[in-house]
N, C-alpha and C. Protein backbone atom coordinates (compact mmCIF):
# COMPACT_ATOMS: atom_id res chain seq x y z
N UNK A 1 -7.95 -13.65 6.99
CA UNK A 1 -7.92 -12.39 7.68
C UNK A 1 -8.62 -11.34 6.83
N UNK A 2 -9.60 -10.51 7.67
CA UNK A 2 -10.17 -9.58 6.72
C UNK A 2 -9.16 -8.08 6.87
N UNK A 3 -9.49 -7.49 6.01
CA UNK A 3 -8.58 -6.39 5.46
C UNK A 3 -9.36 -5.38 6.63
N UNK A 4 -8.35 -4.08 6.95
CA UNK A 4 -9.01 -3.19 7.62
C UNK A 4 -8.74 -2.03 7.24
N UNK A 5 -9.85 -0.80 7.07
CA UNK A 5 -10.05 0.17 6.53
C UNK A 5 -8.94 0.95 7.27
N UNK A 6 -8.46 1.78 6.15
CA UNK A 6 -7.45 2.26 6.84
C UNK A 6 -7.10 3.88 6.38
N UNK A 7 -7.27 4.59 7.13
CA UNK A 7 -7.59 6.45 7.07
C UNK A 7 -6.55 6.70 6.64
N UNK A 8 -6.30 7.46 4.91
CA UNK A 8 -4.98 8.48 4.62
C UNK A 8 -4.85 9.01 4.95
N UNK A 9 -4.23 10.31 5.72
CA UNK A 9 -4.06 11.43 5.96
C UNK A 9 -4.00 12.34 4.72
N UNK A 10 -5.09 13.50 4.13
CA UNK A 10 -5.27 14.24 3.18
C UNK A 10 -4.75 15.01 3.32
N UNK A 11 -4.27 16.13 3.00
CA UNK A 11 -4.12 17.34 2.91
C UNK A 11 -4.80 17.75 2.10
N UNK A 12 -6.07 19.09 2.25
CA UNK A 12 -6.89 19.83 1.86
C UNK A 12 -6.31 20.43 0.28
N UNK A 13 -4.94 20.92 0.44
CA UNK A 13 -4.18 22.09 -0.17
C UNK A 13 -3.18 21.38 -1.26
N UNK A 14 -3.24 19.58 -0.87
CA UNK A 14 -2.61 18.70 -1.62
C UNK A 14 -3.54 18.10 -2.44
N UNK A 15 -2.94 17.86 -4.13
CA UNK A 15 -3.75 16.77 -4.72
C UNK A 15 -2.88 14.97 -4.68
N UNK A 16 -1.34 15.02 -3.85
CA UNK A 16 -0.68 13.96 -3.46
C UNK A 16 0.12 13.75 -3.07
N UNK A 17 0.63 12.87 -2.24
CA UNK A 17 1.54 12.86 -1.62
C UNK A 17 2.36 11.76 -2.08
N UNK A 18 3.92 12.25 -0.97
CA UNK A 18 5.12 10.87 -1.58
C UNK A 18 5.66 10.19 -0.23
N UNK A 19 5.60 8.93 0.21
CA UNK A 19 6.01 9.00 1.13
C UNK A 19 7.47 7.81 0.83
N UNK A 20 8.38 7.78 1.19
CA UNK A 20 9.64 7.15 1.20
C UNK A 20 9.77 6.37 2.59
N UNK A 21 9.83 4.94 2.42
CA UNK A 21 9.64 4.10 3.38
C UNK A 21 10.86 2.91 2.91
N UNK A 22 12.56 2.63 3.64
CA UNK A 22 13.11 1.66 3.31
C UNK A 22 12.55 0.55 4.76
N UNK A 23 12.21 -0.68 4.08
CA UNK A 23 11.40 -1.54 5.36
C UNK A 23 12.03 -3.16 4.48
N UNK A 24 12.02 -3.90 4.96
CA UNK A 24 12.54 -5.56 4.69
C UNK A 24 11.37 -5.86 4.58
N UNK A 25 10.27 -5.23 5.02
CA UNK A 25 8.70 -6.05 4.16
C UNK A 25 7.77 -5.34 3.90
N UNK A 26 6.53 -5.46 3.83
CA UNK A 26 5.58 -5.03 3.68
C UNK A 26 4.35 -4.86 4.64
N UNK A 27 5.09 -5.57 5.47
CA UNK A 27 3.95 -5.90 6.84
C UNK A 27 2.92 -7.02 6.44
N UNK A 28 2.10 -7.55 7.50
CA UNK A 28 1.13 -8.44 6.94
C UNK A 28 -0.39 -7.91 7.36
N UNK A 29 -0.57 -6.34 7.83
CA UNK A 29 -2.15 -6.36 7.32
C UNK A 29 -2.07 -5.77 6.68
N UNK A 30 -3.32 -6.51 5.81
CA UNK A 30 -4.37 -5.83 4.63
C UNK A 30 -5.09 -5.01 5.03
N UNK A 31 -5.35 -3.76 3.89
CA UNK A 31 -5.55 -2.99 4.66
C UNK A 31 -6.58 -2.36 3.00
N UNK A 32 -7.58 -1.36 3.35
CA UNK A 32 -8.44 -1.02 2.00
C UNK A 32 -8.54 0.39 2.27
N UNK A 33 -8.83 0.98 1.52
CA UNK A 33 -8.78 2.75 0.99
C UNK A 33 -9.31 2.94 0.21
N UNK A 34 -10.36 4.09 -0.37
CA UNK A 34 -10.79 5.05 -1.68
C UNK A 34 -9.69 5.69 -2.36
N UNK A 35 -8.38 5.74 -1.60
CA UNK A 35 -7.20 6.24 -2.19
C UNK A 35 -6.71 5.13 -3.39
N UNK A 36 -6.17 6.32 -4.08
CA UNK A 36 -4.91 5.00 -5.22
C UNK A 36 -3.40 4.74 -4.40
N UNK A 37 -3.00 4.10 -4.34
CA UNK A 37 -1.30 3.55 -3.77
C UNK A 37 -0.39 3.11 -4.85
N UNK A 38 0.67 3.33 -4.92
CA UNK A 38 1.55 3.16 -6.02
C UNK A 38 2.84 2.72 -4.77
N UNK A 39 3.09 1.71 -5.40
CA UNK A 39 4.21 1.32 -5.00
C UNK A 39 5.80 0.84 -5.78
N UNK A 40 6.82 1.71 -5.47
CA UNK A 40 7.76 1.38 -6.27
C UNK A 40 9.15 0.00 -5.76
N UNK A 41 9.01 -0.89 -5.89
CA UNK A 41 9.78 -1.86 -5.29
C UNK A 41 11.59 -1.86 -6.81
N UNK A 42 12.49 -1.42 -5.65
CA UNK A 42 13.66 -1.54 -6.44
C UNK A 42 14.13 -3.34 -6.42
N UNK A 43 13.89 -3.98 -5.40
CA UNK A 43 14.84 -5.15 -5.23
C UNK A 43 13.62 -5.76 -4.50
N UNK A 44 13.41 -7.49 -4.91
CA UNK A 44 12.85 -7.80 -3.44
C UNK A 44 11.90 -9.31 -4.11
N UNK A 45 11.59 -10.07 -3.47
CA UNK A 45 10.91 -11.29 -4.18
C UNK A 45 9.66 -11.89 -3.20
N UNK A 46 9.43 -12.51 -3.86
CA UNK A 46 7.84 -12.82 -2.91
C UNK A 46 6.73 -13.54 -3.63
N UNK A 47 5.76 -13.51 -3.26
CA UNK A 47 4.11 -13.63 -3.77
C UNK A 47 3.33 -12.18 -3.70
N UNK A 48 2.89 -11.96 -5.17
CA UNK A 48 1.89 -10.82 -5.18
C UNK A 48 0.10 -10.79 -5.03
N UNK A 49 -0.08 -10.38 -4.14
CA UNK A 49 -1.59 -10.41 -4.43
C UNK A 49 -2.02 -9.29 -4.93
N UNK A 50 -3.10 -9.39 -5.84
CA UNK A 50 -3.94 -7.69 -6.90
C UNK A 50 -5.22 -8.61 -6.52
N UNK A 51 -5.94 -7.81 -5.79
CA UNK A 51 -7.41 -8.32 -6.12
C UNK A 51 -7.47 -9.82 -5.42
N UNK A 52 -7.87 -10.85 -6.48
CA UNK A 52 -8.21 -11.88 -6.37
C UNK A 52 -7.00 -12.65 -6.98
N UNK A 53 -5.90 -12.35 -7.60
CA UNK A 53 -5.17 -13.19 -8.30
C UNK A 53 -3.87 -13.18 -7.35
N UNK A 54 -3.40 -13.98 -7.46
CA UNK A 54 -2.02 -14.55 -6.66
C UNK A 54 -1.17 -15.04 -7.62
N UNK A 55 0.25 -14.39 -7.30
CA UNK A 55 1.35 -14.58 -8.17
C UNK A 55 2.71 -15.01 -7.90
């Protein structure tokens, strides 16, 4: 599956935003941005993908 570009919503007057999301997953599309994403996971197990490496 290819990844699909996917529009942040900016704010002009912002240099970032926080958004708080409790969800049981992550969803399954991939998705790509010029933005940075930070994600904070308290609890939860799986397979990670970064890039090209799988974990």
């Amino acid at each position: 599956m290819k990844p699909l570009f996917h529009k942040v919503p900016v704010k002009l007057e912002s240099s970032f935003s926080i958004r708080h999301d409790i969800k049981p997953n992550f969803g399954t599309i991939w998705h790509y941005h010029p933005e940075i994403e930070l994600h904070y996971v308290i609890q939860g197990e799986g397979v990670r993908f970064i890039g090209d490496n799988i974990s």
